[in-house]
Protein backbone atom coordinates (compact mmCIF):
# COMPACT_ATOMS: atom_id res chain seq x y z
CA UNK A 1 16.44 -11.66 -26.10
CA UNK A 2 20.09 -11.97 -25.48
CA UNK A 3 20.56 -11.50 -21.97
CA UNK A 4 24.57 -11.05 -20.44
CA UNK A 5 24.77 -11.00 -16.39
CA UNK A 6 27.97 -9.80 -15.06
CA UNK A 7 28.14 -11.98 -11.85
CA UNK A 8 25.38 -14.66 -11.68
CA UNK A 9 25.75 -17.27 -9.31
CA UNK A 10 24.76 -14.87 -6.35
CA UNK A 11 21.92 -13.74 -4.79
CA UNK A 12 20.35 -11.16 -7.26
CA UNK A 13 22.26 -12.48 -10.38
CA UNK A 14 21.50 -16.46 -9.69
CA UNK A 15 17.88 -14.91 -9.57
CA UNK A 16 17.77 -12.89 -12.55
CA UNK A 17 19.67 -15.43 -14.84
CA UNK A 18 16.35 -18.11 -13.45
CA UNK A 19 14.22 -15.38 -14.74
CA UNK A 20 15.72 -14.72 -18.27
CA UNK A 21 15.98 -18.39 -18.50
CA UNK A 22 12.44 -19.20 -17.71
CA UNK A 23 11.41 -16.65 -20.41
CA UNK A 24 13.13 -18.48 -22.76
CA UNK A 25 16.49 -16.23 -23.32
CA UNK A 26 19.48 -16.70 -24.66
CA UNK A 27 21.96 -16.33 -21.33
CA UNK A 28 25.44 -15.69 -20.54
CA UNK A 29 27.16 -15.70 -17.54
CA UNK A 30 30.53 -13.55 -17.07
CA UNK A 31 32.41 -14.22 -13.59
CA UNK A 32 35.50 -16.39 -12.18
CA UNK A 33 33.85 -19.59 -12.23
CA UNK A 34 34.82 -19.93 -8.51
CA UNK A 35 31.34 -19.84 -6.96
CA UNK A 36 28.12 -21.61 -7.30
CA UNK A 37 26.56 -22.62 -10.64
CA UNK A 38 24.17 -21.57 -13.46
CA UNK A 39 20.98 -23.79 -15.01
CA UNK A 40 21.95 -25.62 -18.29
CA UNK A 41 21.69 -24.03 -21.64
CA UNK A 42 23.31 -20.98 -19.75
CA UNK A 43 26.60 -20.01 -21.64
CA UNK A 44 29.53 -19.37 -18.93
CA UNK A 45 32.37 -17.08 -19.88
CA UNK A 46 35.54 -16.90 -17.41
CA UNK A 47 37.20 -13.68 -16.18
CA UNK A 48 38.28 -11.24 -13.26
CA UNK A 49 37.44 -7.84 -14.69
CA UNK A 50 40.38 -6.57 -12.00
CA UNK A 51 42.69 -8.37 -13.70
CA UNK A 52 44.67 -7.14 -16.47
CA UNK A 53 42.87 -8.72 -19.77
CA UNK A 54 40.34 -9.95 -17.14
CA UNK A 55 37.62 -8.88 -19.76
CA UNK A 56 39.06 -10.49 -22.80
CA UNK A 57 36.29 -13.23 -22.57
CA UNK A 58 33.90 -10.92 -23.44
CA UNK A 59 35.22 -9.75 -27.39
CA UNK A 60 33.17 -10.03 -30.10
CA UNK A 61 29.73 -10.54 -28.10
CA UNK A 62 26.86 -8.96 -28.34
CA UNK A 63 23.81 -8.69 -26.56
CA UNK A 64 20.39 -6.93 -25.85
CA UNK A 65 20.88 -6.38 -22.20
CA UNK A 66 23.42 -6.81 -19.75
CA UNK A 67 22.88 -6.95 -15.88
CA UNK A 68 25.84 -5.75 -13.62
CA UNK A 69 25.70 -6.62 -9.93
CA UNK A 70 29.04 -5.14 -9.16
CA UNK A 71 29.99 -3.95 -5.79
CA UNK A 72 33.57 -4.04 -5.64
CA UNK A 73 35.66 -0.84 -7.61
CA UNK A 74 33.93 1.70 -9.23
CA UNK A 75 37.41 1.82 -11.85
CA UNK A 76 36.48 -1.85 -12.64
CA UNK A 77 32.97 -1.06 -13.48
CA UNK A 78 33.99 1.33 -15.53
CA UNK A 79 36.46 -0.72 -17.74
CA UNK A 80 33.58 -3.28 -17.64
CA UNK A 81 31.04 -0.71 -19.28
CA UNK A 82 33.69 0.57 -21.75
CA UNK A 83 33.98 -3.02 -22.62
CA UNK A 84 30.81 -3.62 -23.71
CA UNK A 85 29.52 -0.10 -24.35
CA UNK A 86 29.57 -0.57 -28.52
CA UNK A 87 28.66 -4.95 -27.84
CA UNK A 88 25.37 -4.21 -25.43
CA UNK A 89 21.86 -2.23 -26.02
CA UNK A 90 21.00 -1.87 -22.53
CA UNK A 91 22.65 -1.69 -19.61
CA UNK A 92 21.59 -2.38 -15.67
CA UNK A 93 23.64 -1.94 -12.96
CA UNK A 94 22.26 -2.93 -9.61
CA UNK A 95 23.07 -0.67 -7.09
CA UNK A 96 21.66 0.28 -3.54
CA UNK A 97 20.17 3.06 -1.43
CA UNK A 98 23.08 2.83 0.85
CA UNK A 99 24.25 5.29 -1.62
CA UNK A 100 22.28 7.95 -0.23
CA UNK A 101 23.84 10.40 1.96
CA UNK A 102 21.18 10.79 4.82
CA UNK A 103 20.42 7.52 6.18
CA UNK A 104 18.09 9.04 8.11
CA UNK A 105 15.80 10.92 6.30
CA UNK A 106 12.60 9.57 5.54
CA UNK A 107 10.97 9.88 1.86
CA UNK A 108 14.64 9.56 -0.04
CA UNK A 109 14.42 9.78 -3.59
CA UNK A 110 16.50 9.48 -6.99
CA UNK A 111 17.12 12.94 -6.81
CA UNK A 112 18.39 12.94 -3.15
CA UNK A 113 21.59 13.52 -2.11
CA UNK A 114 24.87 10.87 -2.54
CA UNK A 115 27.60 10.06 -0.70
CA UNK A 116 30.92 11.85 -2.74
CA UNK A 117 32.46 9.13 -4.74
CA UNK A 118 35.13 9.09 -7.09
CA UNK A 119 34.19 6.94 -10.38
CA UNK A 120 37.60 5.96 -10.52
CA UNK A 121 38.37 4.68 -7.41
CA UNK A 122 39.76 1.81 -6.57
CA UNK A 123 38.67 1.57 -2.51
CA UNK A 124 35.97 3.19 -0.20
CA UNK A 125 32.99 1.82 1.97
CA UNK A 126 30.03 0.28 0.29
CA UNK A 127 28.45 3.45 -0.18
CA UNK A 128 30.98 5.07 -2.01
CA UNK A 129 32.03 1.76 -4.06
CA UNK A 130 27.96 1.42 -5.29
CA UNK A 131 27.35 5.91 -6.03
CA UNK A 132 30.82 5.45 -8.00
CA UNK A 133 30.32 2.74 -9.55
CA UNK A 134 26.74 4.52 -10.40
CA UNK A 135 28.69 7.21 -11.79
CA UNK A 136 31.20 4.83 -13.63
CA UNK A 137 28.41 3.41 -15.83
CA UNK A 138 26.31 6.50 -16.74
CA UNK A 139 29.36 8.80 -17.93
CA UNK A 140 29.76 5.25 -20.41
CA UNK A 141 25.98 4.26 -21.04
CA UNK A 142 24.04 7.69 -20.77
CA UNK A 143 20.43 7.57 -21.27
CA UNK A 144 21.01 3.61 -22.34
CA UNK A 145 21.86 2.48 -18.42
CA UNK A 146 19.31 1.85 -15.81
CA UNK A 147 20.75 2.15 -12.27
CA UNK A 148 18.90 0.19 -10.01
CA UNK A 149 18.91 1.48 -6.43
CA UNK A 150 17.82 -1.63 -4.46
CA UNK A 151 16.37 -1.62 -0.88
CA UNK A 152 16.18 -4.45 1.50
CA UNK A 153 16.18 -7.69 -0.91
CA UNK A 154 14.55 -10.81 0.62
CA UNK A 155 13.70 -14.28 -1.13
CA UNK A 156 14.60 -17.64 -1.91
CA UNK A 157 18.26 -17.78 -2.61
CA UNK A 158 19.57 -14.94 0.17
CA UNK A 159 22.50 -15.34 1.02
CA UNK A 160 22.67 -13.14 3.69
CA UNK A 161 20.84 -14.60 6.55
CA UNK A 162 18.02 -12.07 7.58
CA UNK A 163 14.86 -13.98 6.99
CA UNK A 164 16.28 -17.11 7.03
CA UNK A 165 17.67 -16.27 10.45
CA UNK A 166 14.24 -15.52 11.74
CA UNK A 167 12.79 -18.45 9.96
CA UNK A 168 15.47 -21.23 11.54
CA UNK A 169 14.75 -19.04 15.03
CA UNK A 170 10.71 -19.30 14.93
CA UNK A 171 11.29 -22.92 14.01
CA UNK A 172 12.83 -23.63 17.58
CA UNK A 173 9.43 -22.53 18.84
CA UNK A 174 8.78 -21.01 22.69
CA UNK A 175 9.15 -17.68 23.34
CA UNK A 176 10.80 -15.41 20.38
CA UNK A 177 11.88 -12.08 21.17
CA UNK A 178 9.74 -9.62 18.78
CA UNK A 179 10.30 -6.13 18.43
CA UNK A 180 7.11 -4.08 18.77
CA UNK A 181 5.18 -2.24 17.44
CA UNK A 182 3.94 -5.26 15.50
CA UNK A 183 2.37 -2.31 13.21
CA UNK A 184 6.14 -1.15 12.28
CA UNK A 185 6.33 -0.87 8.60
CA UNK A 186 9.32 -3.11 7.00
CA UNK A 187 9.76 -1.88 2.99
CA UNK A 188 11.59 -4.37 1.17
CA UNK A 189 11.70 -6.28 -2.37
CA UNK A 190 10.98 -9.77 -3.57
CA UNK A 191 14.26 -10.88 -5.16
CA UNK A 192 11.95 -12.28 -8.52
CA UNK A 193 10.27 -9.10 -8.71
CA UNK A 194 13.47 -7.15 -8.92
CA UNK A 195 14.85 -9.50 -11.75
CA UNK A 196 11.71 -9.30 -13.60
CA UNK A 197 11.35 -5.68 -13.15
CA UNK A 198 14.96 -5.36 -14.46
CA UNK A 199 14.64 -7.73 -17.32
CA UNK A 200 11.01 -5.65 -18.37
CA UNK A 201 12.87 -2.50 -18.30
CA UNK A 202 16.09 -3.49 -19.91
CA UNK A 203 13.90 -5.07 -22.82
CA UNK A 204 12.34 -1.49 -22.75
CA UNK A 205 15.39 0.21 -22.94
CA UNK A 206 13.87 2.34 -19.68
CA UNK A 207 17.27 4.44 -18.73
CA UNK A 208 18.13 6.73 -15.21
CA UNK A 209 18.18 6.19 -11.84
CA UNK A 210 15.01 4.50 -9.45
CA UNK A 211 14.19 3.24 -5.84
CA UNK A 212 14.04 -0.47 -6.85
CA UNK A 213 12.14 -1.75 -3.69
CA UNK A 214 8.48 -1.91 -2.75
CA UNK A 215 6.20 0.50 -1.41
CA UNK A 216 7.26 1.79 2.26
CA UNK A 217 4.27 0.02 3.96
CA UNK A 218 5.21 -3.14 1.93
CA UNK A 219 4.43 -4.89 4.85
CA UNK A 220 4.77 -5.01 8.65
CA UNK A 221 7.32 -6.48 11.23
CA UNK A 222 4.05 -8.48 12.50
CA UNK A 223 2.81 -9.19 8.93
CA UNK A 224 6.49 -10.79 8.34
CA UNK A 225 7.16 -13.00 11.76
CA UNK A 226 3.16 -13.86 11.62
CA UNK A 227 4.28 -15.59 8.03
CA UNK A 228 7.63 -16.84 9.27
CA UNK A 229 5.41 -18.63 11.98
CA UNK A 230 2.28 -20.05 9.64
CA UNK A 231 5.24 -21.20 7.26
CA UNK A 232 7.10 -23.44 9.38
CA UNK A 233 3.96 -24.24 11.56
CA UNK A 234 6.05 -24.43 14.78
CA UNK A 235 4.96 -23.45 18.11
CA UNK A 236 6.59 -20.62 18.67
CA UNK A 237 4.62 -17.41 20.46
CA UNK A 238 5.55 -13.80 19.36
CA UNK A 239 6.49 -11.84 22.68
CA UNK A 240 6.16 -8.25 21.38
CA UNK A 241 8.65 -6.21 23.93
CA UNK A 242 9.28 -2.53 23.75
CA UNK A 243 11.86 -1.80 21.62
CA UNK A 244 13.67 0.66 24.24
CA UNK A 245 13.99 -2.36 26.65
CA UNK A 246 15.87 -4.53 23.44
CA UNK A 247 18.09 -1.59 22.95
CA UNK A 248 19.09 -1.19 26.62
CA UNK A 249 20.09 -4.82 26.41
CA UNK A 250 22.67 -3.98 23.79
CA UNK A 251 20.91 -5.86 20.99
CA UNK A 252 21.54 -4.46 17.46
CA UNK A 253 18.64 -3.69 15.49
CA UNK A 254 19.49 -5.05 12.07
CA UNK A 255 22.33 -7.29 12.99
CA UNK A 256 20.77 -8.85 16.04
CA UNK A 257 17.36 -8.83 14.66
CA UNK A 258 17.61 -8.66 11.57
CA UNK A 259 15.44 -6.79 9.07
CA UNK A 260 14.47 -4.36 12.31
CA UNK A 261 15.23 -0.74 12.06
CA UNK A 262 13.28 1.18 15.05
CA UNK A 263 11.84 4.59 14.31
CA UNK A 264 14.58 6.94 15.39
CA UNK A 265 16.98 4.44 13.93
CA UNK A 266 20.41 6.62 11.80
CA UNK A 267 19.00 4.57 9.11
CA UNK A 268 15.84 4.44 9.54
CA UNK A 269 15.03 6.24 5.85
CA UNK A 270 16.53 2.97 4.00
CA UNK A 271 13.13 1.38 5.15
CA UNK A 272 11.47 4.37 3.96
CA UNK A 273 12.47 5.72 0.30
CA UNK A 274 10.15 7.05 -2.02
CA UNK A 275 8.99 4.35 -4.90
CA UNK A 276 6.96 6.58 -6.98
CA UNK A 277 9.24 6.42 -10.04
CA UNK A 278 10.08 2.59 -9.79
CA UNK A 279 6.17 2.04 -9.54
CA UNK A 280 5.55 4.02 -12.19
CA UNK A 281 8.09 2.11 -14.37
CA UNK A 282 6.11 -0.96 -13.73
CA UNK A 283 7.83 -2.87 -10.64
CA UNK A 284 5.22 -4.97 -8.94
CA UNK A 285 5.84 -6.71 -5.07
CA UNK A 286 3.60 -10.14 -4.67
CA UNK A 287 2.77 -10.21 -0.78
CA UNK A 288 4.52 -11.21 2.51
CA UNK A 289 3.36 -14.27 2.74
CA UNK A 290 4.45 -15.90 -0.61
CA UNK A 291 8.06 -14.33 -0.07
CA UNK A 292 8.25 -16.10 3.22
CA UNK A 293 7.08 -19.47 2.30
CA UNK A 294 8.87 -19.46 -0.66
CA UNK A 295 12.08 -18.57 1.04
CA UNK A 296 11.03 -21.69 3.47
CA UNK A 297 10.65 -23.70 1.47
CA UNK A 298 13.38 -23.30 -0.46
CA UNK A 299 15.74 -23.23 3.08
CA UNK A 300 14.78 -26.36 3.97
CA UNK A 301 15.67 -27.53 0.48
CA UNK A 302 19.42 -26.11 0.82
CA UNK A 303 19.53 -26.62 4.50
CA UNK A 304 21.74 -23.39 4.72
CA UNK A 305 22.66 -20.05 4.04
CA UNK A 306 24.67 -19.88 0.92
CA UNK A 307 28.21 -18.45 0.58
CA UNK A 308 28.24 -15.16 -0.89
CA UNK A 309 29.55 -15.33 -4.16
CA UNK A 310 33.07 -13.47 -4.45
CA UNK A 311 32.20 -11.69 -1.49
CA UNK A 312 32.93 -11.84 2.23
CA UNK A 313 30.83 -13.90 4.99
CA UNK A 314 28.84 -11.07 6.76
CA UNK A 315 29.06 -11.94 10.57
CA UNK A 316 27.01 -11.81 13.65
CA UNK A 317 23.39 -12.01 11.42
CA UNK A 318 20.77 -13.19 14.85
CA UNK A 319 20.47 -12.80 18.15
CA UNK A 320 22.43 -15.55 20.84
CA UNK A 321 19.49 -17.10 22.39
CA UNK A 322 21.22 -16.74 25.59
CA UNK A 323 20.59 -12.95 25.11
CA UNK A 324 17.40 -13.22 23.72
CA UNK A 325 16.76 -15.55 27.27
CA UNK A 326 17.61 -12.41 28.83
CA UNK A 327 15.90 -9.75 27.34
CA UNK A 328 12.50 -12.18 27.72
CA UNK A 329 13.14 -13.30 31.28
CA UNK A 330 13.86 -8.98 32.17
């Protein structure tokens, strides 16, 4: 298979071009060349897709499936589909279920409603750049584009900071701030099951929209720090605290603690979509544990958080341990 990713030196590309590579496929790159690298064998091809000719690199390709992990304009993944709309069979654009437009609700599915976007556009929040650039690649692709709506992406390679965060913190040891209930349901996907998923369905030319993440009781905020603490093997002691008291503190669920959203939470229903199509279609979630090792593993390979290709640094990803001092000693 002949295998083009649009990106691929970031989180969710890096990981799907490892994929296609380790099942033997042929595998071209297509970004600036400014960030990170690709395995050898992979073919690299240079351009900024906002800049005029900024696709040229790609003429007179052609390829099975192609992998978009655009989140910038949804006009520039537009031009990109038009591009390659008579050079590709299958096309998968990785999107997010930010693009819903009730954060709130739990049980979203595919047929739930979007934030208004404009497939055109050349601005808006991340919401509206991810539904337009949905919209961008379906009027192009029809039936022949898969839009992945991905949920909460963890594993090796994240270069975000949210598990990593609470591995480096249960590494410290002593007391670690935990929000309870331990029983709290956290739905998220392995990054290598949503490449291989995507890769499967591409090479099935499976088209429309689905809830790429795993089931909503994937796992459990307990089930996830227990593993974060048998991982690093520190000795560190989970002080489950009611999440009312963390809030009164002024600690930010998700930013602050990452990967925490409490019930009640505006988005709350991101940790809760509905899967049924996306498990139907064949995407598979290997457990807690082996995401969290692995991801440990391959931290203390790195020994940081990665840049985020072409993108900004997100800030303020973990509690100040002064804080979370605080909120232990109150």
């Amino acid at each position: 298979m002949r295998l083009l990713v649009l990106g691929g030196t970031g989180f969710v590309g890096g990981a799907t071009v490892t994929e296609a590579v380790r099942r033997g496929w042929s595998v071209t790159v297509f970004n600036r060349g400014l960030h990170g690298t690709v395995p050898s064998g992979v073919h690299r091809l240079r351009g900024d897709r906002t800049a005029p000719d900024g696709l040229a690199a790609l003429a007179g390709g052609e390829w099975d499936v192609a992998v978009d992990t655009w989140d910038g304009a949804p006009r520039a993944a537009g031009d990109a589909a038009r591009a390659l709309v008579d050079a590709v069979g299958h096309y998968v654009y990785v999107s997010s279920g930010s693009v819903y437009a009730d954060h709130a609700a739990a049980g979203l599915h595919e047929d739930s409603p979007v934030v208004a976007a404009d497939p055109g556009s050349v601005d808006g929040d991340y919401p509206q750049l991810k539904a337009g650039a949905e919209r961008a690649v379906r009027e192009v692709f029809g039936q022949r584009a898969l839009v992945a709506r991905a949920g909460l992406i963890l594993g090796p390679g994240e270069d975000i900071g949210r598990l990593p965060w609470w591995l480096r913190r249960v590494e410290r040891g002593g007391d670690v701030l935990a929000p309870a209930p331990a029983d709290l349901p956290v739905q998220y996907v392995d990054v290598r099951d949503l490449a291989g998923w995507m890769l499967e369905a591409g090479t099935r030319r499976v088209g429309g929209t689905f809830n790429a993440v795993g089931r909503p009781a994937q796992t459990t905020m307990g089930e996830l720090l227990d593993a974060c603490v048998a991982a690093t093997g520190a000795d560190a002691r989970l002080l489950w605290t009611d999440p009312a008291s963390i809030l009164a503190a002024g600690v930010q669920p998700w930013s602050d603690l990452p990967i925490w959203l409490p019930r009640g939470h505006p988005y709350r229903g991101l940790l809760e979509q509905d899967v049924t199509r996306a498990l139907a279609a064949g995407l598979t979630c290997r457990p807690v544990a082996e995401t969290v090792g692995d991801t440990w593993r391959w931290l203390r390979e790195v020994g940081a958080v990665p840049p985020r290709a072409g993108r900004p640094q997100r800030s303020s990803i973990g509690l100040d341990p002064t804080v979370e001092a605080a909120v232990l000693a109150a």
